[in-house]
Protein backbone atom coordinates (compact mmCIF):
# COMPACT_ATOMS: atom_id res chain seq x y z
CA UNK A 1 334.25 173.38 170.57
CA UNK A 2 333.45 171.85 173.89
CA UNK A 3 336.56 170.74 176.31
CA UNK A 4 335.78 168.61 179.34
CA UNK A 5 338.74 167.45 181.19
CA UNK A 6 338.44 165.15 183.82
CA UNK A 7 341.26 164.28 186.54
CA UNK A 8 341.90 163.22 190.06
CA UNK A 9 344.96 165.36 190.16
CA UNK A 10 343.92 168.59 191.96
CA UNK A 11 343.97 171.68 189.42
CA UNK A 12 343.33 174.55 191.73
CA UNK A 13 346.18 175.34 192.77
CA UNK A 14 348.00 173.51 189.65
CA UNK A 15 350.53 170.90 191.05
CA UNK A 16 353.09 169.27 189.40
CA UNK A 17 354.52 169.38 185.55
CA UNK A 18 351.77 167.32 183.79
CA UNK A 19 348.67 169.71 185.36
CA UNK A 20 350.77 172.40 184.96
CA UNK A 21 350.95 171.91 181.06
CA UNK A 22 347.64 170.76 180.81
CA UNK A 23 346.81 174.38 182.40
CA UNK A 24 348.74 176.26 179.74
CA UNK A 25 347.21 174.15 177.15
CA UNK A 26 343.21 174.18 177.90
CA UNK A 27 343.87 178.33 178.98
CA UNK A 28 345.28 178.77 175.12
CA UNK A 29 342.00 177.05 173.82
CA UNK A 30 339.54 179.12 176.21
CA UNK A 31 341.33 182.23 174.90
CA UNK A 32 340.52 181.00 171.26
CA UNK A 33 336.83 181.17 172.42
CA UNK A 34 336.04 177.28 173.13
CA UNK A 35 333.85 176.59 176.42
CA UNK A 36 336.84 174.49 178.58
CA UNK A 37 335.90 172.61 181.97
CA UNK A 38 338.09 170.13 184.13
CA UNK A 39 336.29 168.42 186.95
CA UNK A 40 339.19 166.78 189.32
CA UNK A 41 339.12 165.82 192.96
CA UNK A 42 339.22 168.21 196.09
CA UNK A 43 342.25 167.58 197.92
CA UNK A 44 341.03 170.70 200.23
CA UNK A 45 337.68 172.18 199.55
CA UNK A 46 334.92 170.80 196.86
CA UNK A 47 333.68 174.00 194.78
CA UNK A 48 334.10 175.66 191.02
CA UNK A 49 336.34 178.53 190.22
CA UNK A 50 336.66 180.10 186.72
CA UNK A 51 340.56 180.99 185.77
CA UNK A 52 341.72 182.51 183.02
CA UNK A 53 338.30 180.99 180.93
CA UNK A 54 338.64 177.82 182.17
CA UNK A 55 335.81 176.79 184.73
CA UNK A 56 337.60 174.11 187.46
CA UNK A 57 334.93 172.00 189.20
CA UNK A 58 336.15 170.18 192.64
CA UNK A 59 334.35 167.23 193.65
CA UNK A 60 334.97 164.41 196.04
């Protein structure tokens, strides 16, 4: 399965309970094997980091 997640929240570094738990959650699916991405805003510096199987795109 395919996960896109899509937020204005910033993900990298997670902040707050809500991204936090989303974290947890689409980190349990990549380790099941499913291709996960968020895209969310940049609150610091646009770019895309992979952790723990799940890609995080920044964008303005």
């Amino acid at each position: 399965m395919r996960v896109l997640l899509t937020s204005n929240a910033s993900y990298e570094p997670p902040r707050g309970g809500s991204t936090r738990s989303n974290l947890i959650w689409l980190e349990a699916l990549a380790a099941a094997g499913h291709a996960v991405r968020v895209v969310c805003a940049a609150h610091d510096a646009a770019g895309e980091t992979t952790r723990r199987g799940v890609s995080v795109l920044r964008g303005p």
